[in-house]
C-alpha atoms as a PDB file:
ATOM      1  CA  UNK A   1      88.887  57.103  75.579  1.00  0.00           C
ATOM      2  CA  UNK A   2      88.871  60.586  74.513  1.00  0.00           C
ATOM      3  CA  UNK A   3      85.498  59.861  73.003  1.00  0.00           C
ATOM      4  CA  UNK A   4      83.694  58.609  75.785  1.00  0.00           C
ATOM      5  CA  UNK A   5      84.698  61.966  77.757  1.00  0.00           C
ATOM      6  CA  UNK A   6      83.679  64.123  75.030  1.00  0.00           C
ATOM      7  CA  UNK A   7      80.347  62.225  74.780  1.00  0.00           C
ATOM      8  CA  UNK A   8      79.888  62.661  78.786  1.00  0.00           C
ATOM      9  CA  UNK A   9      80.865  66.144  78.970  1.00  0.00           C
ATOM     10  CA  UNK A  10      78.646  66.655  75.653  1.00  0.00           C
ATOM     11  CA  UNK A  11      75.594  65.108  77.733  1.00  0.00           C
ATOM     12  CA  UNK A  12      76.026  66.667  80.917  1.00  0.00           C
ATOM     13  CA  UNK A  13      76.274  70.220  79.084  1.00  0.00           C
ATOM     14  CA  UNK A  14      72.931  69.361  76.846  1.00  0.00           C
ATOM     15  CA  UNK A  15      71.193  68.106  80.798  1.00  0.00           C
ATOM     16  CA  UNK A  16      71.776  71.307  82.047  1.00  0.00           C
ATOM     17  CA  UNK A  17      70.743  73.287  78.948  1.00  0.00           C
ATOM     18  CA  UNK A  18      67.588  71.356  79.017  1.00  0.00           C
ATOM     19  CA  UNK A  19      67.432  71.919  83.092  1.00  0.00           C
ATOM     20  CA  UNK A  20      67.668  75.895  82.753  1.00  0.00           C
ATOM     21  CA  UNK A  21      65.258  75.847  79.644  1.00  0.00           C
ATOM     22  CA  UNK A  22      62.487  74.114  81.804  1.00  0.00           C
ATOM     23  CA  UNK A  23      62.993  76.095  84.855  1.00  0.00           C
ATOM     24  CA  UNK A  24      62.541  79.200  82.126  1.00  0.00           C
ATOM     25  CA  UNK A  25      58.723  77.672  81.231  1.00  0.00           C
ATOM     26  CA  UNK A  26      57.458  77.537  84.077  1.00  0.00           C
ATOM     27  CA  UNK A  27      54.830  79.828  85.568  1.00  0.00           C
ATOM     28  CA  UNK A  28      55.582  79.278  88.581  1.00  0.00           C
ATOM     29  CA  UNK A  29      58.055  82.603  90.648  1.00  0.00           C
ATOM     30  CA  UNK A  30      61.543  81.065  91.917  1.00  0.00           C
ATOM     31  CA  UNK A  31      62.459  80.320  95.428  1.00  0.00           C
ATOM     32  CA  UNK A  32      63.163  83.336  97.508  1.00  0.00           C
ATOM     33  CA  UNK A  33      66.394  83.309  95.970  1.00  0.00           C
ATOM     34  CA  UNK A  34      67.458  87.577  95.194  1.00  0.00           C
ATOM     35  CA  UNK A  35      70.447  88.676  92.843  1.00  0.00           C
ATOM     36  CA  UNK A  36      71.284  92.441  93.765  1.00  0.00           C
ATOM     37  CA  UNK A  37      70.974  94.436  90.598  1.00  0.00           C
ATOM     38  CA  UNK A  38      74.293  96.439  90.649  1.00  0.00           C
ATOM     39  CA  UNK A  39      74.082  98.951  88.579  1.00  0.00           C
ATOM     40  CA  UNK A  40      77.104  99.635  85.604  1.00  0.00           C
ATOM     41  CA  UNK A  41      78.367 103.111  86.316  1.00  0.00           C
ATOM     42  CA  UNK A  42      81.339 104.370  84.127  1.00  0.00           C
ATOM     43  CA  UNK A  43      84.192 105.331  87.005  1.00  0.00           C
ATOM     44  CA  UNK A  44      84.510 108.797  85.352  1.00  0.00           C
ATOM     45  CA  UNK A  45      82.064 110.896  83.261  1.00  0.00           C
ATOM     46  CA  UNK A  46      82.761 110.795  79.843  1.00  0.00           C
ATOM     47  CA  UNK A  47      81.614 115.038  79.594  1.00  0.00           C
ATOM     48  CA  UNK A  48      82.930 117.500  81.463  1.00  0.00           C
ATOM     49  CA  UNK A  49      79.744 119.232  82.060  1.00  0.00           C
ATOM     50  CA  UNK A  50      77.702 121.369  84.865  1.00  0.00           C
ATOM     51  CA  UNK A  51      73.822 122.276  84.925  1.00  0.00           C
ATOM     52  CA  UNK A  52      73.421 125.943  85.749  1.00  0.00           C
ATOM     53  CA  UNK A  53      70.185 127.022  87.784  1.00  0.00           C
ATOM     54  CA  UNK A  54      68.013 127.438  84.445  1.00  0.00           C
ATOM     55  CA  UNK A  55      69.005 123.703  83.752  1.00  0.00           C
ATOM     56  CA  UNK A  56      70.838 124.906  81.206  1.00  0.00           C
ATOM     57  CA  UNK A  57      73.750 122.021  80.029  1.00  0.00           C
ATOM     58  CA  UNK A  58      77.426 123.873  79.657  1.00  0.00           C
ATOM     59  CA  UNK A  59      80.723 122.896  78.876  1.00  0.00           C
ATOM     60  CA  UNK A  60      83.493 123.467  81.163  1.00  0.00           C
ATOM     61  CA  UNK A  61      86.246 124.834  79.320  1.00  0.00           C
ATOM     62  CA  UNK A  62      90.372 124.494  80.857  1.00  0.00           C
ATOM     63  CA  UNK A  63      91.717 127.755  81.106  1.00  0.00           C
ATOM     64  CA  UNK A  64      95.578 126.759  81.926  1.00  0.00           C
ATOM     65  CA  UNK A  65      97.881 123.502  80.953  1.00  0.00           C
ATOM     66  CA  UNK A  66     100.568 122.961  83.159  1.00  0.00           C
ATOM     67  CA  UNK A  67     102.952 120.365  82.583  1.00  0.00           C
ATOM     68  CA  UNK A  68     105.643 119.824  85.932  1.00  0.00           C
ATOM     69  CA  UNK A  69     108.909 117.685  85.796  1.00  0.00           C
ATOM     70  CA  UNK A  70     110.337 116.899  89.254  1.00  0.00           C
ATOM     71  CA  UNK A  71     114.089 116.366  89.546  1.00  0.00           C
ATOM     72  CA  UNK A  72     115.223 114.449  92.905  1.00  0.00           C
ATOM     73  CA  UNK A  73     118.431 114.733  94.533  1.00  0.00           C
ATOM     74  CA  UNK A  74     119.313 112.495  97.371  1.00  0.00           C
ATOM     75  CA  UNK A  75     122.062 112.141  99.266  1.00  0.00           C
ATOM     76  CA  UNK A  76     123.069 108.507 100.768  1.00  0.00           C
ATOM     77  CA  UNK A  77     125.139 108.843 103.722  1.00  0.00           C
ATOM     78  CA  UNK A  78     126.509 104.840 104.015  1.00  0.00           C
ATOM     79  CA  UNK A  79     127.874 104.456 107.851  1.00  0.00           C
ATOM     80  CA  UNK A  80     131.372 103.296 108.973  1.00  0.00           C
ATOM     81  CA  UNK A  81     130.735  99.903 110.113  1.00  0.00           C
ATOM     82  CA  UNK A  82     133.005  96.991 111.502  1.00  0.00           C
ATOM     83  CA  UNK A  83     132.749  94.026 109.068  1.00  0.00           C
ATOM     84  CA  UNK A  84     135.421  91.620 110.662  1.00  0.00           C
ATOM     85  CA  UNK A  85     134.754  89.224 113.986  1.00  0.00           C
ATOM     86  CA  UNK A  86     137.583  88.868 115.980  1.00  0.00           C
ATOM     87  CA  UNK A  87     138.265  85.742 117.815  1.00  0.00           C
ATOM     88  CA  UNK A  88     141.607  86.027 120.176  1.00  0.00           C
ATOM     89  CA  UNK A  89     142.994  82.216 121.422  1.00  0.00           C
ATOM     90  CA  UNK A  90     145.991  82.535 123.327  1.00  0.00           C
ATOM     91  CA  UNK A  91     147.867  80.556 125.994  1.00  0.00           C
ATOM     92  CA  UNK A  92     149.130  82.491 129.473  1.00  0.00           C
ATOM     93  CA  UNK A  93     151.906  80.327 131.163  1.00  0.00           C
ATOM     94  CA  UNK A  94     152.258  81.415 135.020  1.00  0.00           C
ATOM     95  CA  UNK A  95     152.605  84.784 135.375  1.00  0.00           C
ATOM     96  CA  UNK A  96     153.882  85.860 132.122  1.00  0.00           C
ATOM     97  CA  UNK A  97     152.358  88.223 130.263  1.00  0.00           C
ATOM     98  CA  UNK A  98     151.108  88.074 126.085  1.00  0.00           C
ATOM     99  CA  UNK A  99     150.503  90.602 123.837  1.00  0.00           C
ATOM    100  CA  UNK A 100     148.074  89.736 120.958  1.00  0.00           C
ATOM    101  CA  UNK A 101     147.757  92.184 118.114  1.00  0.00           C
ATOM    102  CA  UNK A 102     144.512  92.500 116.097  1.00  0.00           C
ATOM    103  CA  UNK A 103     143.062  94.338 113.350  1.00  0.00           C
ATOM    104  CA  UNK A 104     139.711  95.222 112.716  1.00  0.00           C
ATOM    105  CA  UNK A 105     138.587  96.691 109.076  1.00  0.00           C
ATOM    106  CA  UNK A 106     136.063  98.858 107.879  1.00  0.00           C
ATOM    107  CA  UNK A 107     133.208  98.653 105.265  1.00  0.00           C
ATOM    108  CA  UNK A 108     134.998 101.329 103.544  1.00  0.00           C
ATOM    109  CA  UNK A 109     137.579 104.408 104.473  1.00  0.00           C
ATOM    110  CA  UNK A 110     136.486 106.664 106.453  1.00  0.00           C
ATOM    111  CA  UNK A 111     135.464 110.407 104.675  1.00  0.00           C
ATOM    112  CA  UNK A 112     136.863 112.750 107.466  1.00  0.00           C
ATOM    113  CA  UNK A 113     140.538 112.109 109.653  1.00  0.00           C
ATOM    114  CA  UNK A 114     140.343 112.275 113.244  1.00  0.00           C
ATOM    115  CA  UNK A 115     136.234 111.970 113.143  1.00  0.00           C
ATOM    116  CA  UNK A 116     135.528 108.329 113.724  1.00  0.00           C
ATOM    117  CA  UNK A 117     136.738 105.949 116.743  1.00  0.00           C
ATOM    118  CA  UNK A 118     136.810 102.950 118.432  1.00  0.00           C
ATOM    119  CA  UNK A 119     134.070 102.237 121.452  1.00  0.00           C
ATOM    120  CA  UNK A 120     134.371  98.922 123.001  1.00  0.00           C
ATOM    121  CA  UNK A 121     131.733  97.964 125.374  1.00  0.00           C
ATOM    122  CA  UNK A 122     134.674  97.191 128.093  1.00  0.00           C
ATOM    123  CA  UNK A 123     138.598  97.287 127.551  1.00  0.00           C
ATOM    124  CA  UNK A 124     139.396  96.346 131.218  1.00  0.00           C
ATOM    125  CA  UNK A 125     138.295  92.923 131.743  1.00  0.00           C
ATOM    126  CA  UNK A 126     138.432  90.391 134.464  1.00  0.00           C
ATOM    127  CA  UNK A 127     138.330  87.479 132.354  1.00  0.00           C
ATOM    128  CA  UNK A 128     138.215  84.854 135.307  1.00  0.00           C
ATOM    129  CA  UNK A 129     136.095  86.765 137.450  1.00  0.00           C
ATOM    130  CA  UNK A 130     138.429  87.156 140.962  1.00  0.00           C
ATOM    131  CA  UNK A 131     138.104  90.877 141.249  1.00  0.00           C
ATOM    132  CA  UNK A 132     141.453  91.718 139.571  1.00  0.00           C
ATOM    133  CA  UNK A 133     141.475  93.297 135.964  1.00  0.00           C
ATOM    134  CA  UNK A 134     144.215  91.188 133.749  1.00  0.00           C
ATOM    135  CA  UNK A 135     143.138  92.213 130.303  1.00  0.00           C
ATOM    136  CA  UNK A 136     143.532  95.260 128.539  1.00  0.00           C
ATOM    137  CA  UNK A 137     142.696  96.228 125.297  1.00  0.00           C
ATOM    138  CA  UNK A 138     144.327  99.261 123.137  1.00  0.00           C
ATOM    139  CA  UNK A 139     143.414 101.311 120.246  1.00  0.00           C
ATOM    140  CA  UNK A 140     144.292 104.059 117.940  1.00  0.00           C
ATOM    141  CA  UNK A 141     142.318 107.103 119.505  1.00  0.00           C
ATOM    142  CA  UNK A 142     140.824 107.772 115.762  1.00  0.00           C
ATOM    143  CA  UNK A 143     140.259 105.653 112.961  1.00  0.00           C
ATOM    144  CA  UNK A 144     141.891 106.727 109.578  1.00  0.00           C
ATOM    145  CA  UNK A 145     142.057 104.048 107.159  1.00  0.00           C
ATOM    146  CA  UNK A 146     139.842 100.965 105.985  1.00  0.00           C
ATOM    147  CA  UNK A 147     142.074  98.439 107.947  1.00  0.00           C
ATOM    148  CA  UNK A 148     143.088  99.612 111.420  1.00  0.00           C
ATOM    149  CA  UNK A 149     145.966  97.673 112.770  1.00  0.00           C
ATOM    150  CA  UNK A 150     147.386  99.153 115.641  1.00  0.00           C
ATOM    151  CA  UNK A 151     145.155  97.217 118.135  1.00  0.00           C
ATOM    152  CA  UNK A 152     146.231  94.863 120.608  1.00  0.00           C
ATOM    153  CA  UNK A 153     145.499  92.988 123.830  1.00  0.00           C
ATOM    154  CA  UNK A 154     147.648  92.554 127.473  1.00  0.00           C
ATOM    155  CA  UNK A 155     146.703  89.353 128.768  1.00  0.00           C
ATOM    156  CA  UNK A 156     148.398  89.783 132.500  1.00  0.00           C
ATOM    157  CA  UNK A 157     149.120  85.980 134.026  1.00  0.00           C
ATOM    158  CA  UNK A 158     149.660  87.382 136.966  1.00  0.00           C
ATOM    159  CA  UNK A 159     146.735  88.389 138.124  1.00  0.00           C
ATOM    160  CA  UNK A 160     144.755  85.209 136.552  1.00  0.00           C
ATOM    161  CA  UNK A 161     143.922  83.221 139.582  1.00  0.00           C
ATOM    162  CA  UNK A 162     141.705  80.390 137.842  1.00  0.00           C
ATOM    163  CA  UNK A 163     142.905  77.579 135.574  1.00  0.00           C
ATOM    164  CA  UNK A 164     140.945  76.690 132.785  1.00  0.00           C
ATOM    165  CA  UNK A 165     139.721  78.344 129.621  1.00  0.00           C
ATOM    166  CA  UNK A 166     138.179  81.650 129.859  1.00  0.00           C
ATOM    167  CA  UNK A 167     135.896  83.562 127.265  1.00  0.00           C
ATOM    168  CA  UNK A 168     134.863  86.746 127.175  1.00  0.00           C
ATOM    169  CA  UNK A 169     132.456  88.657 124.631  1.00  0.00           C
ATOM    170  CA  UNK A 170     133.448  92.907 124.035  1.00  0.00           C
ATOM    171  CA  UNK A 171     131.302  94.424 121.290  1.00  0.00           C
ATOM    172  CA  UNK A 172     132.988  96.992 119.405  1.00  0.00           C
ATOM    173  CA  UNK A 173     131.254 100.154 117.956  1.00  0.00           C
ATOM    174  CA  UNK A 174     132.026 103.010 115.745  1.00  0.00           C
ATOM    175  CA  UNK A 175     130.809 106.321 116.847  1.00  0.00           C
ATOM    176  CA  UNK A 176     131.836 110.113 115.513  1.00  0.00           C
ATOM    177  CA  UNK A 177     134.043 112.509 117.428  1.00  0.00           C
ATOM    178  CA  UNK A 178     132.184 114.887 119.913  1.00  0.00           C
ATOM    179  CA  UNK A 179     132.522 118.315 118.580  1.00  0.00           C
ATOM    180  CA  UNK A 180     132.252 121.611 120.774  1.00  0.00           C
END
């Protein structure tokens, strides 16, 4: 088997030697077929040289060397960020009222005391949506270690109004301490 495709490829490589060799003999020109003759420049010269007006050929000469090492400082500021989720379940009977504690930690401990706090996007929420605020959510004023654990939630069953299970989304953000 190997044979019989060496012997094909063997005659299809002689038909087209013989093809291109005929084509070659012939007086007759081409068809209108063009090649564009590119010509093969070297990327750089291979002198440094310069023709002065009496066509004169000279040799630039380098006056100076100058070798330059660069040293690069940066300086990587990582953020304070909040890297748990917090997911509160908890059941109100009647009018009674719960307190849920929660902690939230920290990519890492914060660099300065009293610079960083908590910002929720609401801590007074209506969580069944009757006009009356029954949830409350507290915080440290500033955050001072990785793990902050003084947070907590007032679910009021009081002023609930609606049965049922109620869920409510607050994003919580880290921003800096405004200084005067």
């Amino acid at each position: 088997m190997k044979k019989i495709i060496a012997l094909i490829c063997f005659s299809i490589i002689l038909g087209k030697l013989s093809y291109s060799n005929d084509q070659n003999t012939t007086t007759e020109a081409p068809p209108s077929v063009s090649i564009p003759m590119i010509p093969m420049l070297p990327a750089t010269p291979t002198t440094d040289t310069t023709v002065d007006e009496q066509e004169n050929v000279t040799e630039w000469e380098l006056e100076k060397i100058s070798t330059f090492h660069l040293e690069t400082k940066v300086n990587v500021i990582v953020p304070l960020e909040i890297i748990t989720d917090v997911e509160i379940k908890a059941l109100v009977v009647d009018d009674a009222k719960v307190t849920v504690p929660f902690e939230l930690e920290m990519n890492k401990a914060p660099d300065k005391k009293d610079f960083y706090k908590l910002n929720y996007s609401e801590t007074e929420i209506d969580i069944d949506s009757d006009g009356a605020i029954d949830t409350k959510i507290y915080s440290p004023t500033y955050i001072n270690e990785k793990v902050v654990k003084d947070n907590y939630l007032v679910i009021d069953g009081a002023n609930i109004s609606k049965e049922g299970v109620h869920k409510k989304r607050v994003y919580i953000t880290v921003e800096l301490k405004e200084e005067i």
